[in-house]
Protein backbone atom coordinates (compact mmCIF):
# COMPACT_ATOMS: atom_id res chain seq x y z
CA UNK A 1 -5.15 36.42 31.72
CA UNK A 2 -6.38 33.12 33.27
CA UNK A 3 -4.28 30.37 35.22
CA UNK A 4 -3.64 27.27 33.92
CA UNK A 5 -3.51 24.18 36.69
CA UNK A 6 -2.91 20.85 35.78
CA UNK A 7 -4.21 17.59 38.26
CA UNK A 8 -1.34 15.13 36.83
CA UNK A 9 -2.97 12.37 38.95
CA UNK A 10 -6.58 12.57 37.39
CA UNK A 11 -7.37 9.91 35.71
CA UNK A 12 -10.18 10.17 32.57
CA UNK A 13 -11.64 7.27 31.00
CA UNK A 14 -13.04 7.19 27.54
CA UNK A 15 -15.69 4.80 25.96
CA UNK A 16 -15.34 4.95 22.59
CA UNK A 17 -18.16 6.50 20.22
CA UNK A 18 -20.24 5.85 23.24
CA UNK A 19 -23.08 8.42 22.60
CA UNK A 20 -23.65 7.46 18.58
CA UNK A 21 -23.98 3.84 20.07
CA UNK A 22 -20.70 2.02 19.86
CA UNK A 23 -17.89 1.12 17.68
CA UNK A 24 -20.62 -0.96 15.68
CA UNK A 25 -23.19 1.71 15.34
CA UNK A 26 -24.25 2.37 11.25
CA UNK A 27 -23.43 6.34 12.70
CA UNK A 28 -20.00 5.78 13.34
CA UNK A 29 -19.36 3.35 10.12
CA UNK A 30 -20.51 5.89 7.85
CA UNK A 31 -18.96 8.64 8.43
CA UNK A 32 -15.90 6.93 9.45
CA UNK A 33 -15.57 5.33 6.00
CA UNK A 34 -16.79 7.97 4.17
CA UNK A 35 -14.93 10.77 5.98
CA UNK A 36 -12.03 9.11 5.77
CA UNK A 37 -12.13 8.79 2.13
CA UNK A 38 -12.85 12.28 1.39
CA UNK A 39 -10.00 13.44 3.50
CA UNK A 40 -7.48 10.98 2.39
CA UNK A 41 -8.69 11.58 -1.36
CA UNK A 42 -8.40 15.17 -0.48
CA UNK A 43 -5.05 15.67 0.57
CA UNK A 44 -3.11 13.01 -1.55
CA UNK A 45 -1.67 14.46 -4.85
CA UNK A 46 -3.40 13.07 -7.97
CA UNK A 47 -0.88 10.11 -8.72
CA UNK A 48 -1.37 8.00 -5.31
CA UNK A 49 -5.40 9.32 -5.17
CA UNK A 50 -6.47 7.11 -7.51
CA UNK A 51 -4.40 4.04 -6.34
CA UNK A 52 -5.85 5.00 -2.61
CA UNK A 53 -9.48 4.81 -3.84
CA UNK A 54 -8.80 1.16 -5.23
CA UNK A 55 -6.43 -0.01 -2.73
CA UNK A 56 -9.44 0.70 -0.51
CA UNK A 57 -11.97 0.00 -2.20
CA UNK A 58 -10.80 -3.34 -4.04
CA UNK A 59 -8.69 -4.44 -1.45
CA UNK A 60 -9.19 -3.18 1.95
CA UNK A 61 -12.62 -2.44 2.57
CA UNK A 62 -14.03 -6.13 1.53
CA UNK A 63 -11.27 -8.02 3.79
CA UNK A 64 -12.41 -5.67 6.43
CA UNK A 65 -16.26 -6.53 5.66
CA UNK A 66 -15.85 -10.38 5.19
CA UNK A 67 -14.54 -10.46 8.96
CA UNK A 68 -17.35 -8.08 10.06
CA UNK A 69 -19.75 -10.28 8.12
CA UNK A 70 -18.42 -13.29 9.48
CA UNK A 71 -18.55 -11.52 13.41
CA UNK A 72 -22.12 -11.05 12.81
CA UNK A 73 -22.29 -6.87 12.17
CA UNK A 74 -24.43 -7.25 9.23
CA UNK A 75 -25.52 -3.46 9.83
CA UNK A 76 -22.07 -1.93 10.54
CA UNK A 77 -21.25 -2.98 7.36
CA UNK A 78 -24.16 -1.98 5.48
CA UNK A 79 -23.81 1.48 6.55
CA UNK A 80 -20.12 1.68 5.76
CA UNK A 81 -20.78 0.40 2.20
CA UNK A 82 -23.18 3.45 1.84
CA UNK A 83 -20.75 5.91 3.05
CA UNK A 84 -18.34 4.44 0.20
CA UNK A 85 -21.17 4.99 -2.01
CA UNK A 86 -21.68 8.24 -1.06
CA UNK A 87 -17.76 9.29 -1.19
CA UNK A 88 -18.46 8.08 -4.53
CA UNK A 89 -21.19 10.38 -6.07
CA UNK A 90 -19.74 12.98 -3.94
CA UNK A 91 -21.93 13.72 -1.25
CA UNK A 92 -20.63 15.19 1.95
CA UNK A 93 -22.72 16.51 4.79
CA UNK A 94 -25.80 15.18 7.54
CA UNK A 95 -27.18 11.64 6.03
CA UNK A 96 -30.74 12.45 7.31
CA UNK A 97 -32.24 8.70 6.89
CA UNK A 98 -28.91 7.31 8.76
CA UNK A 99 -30.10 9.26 11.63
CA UNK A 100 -33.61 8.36 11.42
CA UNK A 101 -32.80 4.84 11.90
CA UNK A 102 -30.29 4.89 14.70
CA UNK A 103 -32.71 7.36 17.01
């Protein structure tokens, strides 16, 4: 029962992950490296799950952290290790200290 209208000519622009503090933010490292992990893991069958998880792990993630090392995001990368960790022993959910630090 409602009416749909459409502005084609608006125009909406988007800073990214601007409100958990950036692209760099420990926040948005976490979860996106853990998250992503536990969903990938999730939904692959069992015979390209465990070649994900090393792929990423052994290959991957450390190219990815030697050039954010060598950019100077000490922090993003910290944080992104920890929500490997954490895909790792299994633990999903709020990170309360991650959220203590970045508030």
């Amino acid at each position: 029962g409602f009416q749909l209208i459409i502005n084609g000519d608006a125009v909406i622009f988007h800073k990214v992950s601007a409100t958990a503090g950036g692209h760099h933010s420990p926040i948005i490292q976490y979860y996106f490296h853990r998250n992503r992990m536990i969903f990938l893991s999730g939904i692959l069958p069992i015979y390209l799950r465990i070649p994900f998880v090393f792929f990423q792990l052994g290959i991957a993630a450390p190219a990815w952290s030697l050039l954010e090392l060598l950019r100077g995001n000490f922090k993003t990368v910290l944080w992104a290790w920890r929500g490997y960790g954490d895909f790792l022993r299994g633990r999903t959910g709020k990170r309360a200290d991650l959220h203590k630090t970045t508030s």
